[in-house]
PDB file of N, CA and C in Angstrom:
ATOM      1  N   UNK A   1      82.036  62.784 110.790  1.00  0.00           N
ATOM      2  CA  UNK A   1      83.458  63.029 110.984  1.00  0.00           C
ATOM      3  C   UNK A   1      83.634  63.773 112.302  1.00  0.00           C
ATOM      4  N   UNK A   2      84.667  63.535 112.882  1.00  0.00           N
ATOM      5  CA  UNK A   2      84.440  63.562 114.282  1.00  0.00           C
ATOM      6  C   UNK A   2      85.931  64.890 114.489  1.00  0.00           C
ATOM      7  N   UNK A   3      85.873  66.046 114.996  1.00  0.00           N
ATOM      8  CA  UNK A   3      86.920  66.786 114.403  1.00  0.00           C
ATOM      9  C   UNK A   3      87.758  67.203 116.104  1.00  0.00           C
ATOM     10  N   UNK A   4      88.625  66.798 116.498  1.00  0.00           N
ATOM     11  CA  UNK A   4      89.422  67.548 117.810  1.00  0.00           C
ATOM     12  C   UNK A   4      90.089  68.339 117.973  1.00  0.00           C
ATOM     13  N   UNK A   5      90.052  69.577 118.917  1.00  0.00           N
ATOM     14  CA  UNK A   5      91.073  70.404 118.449  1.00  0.00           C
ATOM     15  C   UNK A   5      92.260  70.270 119.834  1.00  0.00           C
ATOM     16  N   UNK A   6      93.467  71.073 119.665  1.00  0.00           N
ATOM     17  CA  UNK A   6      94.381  70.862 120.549  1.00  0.00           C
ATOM     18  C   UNK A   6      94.405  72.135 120.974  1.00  0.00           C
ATOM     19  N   UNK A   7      95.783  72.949 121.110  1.00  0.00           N
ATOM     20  CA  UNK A   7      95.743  74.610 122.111  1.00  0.00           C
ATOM     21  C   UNK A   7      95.490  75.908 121.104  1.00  0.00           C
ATOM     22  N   UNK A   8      95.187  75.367 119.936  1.00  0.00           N
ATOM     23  CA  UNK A   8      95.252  76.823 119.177  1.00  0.00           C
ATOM     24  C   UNK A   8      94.435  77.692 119.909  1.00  0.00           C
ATOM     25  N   UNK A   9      93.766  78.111 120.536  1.00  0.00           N
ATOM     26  CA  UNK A   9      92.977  78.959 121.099  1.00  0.00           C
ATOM     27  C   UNK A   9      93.245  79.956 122.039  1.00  0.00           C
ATOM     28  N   UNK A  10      95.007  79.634 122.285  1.00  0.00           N
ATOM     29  CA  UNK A  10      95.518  80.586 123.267  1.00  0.00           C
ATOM     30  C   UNK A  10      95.930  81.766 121.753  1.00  0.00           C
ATOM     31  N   UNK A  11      96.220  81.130 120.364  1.00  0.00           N
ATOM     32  CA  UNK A  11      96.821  82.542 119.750  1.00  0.00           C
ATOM     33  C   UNK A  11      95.706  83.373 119.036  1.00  0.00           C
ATOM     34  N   UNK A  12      94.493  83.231 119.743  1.00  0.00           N
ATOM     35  CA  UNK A  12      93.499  84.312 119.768  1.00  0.00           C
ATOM     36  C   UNK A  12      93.256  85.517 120.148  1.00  0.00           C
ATOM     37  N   UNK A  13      93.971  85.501 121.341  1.00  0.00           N
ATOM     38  CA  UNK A  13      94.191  86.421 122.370  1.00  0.00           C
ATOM     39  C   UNK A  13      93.721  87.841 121.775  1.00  0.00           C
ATOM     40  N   UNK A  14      93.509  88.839 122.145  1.00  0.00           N
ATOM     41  CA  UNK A  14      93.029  89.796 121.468  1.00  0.00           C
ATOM     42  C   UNK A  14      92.506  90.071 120.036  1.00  0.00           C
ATOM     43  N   UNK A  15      92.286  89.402 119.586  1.00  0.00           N
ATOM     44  CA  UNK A  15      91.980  88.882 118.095  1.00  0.00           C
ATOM     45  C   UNK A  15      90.404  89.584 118.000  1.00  0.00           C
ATOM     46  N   UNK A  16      89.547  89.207 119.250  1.00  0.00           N
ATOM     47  CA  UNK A  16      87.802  89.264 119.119  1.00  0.00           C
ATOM     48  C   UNK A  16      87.388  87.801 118.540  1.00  0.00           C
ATOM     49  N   UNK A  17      88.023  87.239 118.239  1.00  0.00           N
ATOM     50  CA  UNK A  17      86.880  85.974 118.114  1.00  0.00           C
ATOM     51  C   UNK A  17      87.634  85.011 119.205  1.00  0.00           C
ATOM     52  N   UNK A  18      86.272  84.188 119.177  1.00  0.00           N
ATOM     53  CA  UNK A  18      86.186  82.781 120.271  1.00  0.00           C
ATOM     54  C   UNK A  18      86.675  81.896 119.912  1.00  0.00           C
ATOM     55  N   UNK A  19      87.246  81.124 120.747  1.00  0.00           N
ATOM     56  CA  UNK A  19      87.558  79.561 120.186  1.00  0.00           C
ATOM     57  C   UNK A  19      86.221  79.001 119.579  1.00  0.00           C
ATOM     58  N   UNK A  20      84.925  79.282 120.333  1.00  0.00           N
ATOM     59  CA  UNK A  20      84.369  78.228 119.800  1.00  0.00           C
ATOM     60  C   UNK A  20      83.783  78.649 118.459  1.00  0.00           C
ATOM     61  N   UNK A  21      83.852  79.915 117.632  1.00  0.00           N
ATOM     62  CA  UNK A  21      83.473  80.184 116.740  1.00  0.00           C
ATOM     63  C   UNK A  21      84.384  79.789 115.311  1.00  0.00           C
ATOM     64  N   UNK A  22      85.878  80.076 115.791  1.00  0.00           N
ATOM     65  CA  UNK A  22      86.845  79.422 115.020  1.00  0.00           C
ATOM     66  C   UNK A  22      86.505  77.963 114.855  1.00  0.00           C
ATOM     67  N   UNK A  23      86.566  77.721 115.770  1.00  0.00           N
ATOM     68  CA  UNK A  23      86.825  75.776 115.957  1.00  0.00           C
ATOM     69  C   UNK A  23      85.237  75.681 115.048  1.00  0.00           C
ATOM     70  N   UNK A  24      83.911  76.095 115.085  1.00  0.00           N
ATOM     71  CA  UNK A  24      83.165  75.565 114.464  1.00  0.00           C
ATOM     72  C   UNK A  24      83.776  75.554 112.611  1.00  0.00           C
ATOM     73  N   UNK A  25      83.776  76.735 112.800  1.00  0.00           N
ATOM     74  CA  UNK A  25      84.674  77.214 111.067  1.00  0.00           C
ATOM     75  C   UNK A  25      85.758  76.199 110.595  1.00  0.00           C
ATOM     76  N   UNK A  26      86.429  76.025 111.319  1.00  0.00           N
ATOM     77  CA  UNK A  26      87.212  75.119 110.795  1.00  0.00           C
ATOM     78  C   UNK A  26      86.748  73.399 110.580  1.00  0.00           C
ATOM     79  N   UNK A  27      86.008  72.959 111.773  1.00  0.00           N
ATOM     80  CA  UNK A  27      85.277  71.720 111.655  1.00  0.00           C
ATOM     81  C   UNK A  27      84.323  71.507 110.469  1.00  0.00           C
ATOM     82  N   UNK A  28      83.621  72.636 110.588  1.00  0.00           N
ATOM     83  CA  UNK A  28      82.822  72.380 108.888  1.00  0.00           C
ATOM     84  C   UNK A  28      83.513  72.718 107.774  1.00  0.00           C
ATOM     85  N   UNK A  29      84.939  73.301 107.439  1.00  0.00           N
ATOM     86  CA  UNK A  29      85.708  73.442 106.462  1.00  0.00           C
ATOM     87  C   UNK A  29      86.125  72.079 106.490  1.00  0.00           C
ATOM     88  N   UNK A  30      86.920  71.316 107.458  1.00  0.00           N
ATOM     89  CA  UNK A  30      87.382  69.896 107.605  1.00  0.00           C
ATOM     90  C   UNK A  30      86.528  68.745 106.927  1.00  0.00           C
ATOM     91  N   UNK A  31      85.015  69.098 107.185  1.00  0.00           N
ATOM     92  CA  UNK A  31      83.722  68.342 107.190  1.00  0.00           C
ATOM     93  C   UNK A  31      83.648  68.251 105.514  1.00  0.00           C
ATOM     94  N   UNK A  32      83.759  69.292 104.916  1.00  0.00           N
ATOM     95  CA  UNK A  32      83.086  69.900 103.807  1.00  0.00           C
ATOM     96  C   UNK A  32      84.341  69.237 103.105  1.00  0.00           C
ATOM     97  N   UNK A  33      85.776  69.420 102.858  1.00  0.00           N
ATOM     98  CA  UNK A  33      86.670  69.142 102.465  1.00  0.00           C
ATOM     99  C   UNK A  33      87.287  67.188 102.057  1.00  0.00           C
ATOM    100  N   UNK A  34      86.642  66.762 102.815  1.00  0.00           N
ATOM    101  CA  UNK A  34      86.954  65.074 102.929  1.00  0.00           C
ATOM    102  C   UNK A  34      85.815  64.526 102.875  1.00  0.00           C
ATOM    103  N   UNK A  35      84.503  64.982 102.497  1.00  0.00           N
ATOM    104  CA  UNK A  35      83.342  64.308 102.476  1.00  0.00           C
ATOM    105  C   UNK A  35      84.091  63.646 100.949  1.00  0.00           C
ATOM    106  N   UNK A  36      83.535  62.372 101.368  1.00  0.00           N
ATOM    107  CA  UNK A  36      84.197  61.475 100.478  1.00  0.00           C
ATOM    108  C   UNK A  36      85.474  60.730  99.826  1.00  0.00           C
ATOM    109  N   UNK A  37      86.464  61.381 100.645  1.00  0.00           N
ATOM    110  CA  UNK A  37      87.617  61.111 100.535  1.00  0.00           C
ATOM    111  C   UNK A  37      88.276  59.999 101.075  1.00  0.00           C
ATOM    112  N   UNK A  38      89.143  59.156 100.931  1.00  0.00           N
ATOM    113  CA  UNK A  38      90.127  58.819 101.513  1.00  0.00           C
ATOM    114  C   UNK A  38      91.017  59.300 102.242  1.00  0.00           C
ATOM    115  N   UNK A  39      90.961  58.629 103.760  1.00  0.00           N
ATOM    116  CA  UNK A  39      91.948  59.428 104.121  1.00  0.00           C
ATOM    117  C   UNK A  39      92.871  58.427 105.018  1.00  0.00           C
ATOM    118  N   UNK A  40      93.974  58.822 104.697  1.00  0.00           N
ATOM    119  CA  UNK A  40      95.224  58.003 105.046  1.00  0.00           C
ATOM    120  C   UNK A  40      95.709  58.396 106.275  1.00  0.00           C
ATOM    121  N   UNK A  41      95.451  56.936 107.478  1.00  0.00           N
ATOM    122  CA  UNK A  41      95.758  57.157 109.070  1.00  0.00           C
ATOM    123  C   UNK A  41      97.224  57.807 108.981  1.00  0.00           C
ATOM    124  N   UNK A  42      96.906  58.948 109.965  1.00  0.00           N
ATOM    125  CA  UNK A  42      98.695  59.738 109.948  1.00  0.00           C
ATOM    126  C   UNK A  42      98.919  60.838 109.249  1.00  0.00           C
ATOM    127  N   UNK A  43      97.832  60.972 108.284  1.00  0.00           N
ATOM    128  CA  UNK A  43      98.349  61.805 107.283  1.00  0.00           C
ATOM    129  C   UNK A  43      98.101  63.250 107.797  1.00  0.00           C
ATOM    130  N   UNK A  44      98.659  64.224 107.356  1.00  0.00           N
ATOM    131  CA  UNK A  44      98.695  66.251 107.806  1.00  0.00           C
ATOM    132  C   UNK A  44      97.763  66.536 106.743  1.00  0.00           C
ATOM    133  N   UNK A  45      97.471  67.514 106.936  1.00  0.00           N
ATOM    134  CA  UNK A  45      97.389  68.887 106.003  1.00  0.00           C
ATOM    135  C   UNK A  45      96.971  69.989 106.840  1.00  0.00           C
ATOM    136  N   UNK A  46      97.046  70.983 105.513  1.00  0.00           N
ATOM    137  CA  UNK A  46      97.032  72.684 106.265  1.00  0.00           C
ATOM    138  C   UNK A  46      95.418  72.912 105.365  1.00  0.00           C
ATOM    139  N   UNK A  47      95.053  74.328 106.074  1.00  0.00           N
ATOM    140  CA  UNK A  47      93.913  74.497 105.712  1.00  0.00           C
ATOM    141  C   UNK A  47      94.021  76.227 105.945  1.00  0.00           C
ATOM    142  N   UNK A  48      93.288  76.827 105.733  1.00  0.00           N
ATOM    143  CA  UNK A  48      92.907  78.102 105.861  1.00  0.00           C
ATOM    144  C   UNK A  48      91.041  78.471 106.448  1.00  0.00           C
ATOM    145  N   UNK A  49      90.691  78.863 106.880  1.00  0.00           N
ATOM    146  CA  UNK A  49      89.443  79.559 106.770  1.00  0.00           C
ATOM    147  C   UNK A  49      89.539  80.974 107.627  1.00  0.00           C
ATOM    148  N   UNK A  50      88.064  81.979 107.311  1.00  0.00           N
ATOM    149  CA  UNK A  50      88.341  83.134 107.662  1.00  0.00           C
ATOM    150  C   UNK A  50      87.387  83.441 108.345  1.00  0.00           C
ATOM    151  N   UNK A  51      87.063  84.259 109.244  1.00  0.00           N
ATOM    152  CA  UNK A  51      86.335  84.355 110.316  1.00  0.00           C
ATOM    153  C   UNK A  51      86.326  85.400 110.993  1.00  0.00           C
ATOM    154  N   UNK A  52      85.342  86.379 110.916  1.00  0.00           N
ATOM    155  CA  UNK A  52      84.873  87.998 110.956  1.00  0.00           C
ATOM    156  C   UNK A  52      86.424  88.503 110.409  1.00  0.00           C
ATOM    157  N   UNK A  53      86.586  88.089 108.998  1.00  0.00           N
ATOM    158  CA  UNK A  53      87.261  88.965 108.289  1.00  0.00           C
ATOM    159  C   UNK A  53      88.779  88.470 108.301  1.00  0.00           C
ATOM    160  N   UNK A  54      89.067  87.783 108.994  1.00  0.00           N
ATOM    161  CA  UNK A  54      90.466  87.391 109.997  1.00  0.00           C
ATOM    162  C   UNK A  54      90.583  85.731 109.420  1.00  0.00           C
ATOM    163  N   UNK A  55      92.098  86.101 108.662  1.00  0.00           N
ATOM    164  CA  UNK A  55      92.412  84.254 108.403  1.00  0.00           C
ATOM    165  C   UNK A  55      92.832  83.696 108.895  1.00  0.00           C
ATOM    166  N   UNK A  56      92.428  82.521 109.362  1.00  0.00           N
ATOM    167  CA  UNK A  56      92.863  81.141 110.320  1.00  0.00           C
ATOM    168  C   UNK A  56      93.492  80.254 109.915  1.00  0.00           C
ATOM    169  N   UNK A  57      94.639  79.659 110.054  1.00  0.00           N
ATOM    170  CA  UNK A  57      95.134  79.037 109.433  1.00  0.00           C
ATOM    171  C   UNK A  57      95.258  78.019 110.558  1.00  0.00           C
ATOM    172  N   UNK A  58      95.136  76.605 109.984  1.00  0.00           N
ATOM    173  CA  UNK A  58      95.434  75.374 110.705  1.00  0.00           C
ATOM    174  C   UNK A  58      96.057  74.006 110.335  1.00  0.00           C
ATOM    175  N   UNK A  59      96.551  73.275 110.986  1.00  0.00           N
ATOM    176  CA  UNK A  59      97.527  72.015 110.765  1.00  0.00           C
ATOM    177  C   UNK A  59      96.523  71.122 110.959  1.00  0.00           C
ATOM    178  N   UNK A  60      96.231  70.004 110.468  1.00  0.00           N
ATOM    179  CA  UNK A  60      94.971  68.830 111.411  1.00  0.00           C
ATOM    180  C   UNK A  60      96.010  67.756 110.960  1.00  0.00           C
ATOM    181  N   UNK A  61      95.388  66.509 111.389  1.00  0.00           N
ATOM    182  CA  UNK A  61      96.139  65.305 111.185  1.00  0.00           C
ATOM    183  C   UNK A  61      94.859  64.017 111.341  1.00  0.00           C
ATOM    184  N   UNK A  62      95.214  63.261 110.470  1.00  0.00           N
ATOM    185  CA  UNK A  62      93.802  61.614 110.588  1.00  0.00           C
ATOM    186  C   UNK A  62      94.300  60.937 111.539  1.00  0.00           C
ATOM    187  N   UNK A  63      93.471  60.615 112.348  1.00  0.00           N
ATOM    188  CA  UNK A  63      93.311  59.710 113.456  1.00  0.00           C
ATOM    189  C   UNK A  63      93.132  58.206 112.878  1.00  0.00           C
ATOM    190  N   UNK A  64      91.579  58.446 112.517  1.00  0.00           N
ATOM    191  CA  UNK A  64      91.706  57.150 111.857  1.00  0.00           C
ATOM    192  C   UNK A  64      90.286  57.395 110.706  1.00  0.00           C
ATOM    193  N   UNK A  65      89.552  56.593 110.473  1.00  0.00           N
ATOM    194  CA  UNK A  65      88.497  56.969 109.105  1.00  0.00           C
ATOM    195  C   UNK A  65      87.225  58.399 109.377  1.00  0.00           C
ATOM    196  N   UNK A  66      87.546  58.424 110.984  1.00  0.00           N
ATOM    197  CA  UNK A  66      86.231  59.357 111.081  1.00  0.00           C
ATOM    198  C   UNK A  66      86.706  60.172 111.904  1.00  0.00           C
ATOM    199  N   UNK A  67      87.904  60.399 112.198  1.00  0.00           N
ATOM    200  CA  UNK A  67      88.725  61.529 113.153  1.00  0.00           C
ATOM    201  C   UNK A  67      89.669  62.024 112.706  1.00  0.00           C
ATOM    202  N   UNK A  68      89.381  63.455 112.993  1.00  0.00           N
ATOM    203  CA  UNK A  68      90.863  64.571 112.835  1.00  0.00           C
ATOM    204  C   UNK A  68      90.925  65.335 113.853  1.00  0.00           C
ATOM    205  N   UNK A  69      92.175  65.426 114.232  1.00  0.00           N
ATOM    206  CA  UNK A  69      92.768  66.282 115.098  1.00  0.00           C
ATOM    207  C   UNK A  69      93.580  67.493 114.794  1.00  0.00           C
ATOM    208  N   UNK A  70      92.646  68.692 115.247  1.00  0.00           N
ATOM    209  CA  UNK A  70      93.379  69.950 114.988  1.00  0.00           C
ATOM    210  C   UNK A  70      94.442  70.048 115.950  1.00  0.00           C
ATOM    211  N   UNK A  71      95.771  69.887 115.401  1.00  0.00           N
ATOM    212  CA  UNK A  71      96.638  70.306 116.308  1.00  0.00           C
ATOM    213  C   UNK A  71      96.814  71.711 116.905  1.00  0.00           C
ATOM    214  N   UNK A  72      96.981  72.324 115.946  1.00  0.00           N
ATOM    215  CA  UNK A  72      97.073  73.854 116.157  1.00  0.00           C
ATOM    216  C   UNK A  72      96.479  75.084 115.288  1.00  0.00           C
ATOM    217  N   UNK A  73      96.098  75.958 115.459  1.00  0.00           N
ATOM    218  CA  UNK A  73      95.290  76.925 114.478  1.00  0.00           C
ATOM    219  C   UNK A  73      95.985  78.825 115.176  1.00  0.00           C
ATOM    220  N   UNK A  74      95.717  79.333 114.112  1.00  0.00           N
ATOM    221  CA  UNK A  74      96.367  80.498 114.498  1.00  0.00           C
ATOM    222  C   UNK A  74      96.163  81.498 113.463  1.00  0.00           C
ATOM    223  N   UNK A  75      95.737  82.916 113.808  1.00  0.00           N
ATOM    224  CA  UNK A  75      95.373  83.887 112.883  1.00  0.00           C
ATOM    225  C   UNK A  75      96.396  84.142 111.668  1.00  0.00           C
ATOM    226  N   UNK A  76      96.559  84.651 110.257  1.00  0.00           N
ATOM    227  CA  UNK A  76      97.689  84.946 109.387  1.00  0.00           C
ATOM    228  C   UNK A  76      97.820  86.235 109.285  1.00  0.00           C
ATOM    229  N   UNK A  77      98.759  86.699 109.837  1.00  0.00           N
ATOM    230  CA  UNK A  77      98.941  88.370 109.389  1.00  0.00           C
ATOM    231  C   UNK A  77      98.669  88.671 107.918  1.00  0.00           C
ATOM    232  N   UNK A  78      98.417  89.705 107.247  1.00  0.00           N
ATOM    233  CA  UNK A  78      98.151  90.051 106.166  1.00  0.00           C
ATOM    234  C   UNK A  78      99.053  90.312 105.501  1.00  0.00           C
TER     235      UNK A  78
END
């Protein structure tokens, strides 16, 4: 599964974590989540994962059987 992300990485900004540590977190949440699934070209969903303590929340969308695109991702206040 092939996972893309788009600009979430600017609402990191003082946060302490990296894009690329998020973006892995979320790709293997994505990975882990649709192993085996159907997934319908077009379709959204939201997701959560957490990362040195800090929740991430993200939008993705299906490309097509082996692609998702993270549109956007962004920390959740508590």
């Amino acid at each position: 599964m092939q996972v893309t992300f788009g600009h979430g990485a600017r609402h990191l900004a003082g946060r302490g974590l990296s894009a690329a540590e998020v973006q892995a977190a979320i790709a293997e949440a994505i990975r882990s989540s649709v192993q085996g699934a159907h997934l319908s070209l077009g379709a959204a969903f939201w997701g959560r994962v957490t990362v040195k303590g800090q929740v991430i929340e993200y939008r993705a969308y299906v490309l097509d059987v082996s692609h998702v695109n993270v549109g956007t991702y962004y920390p959740v206040e508590p």
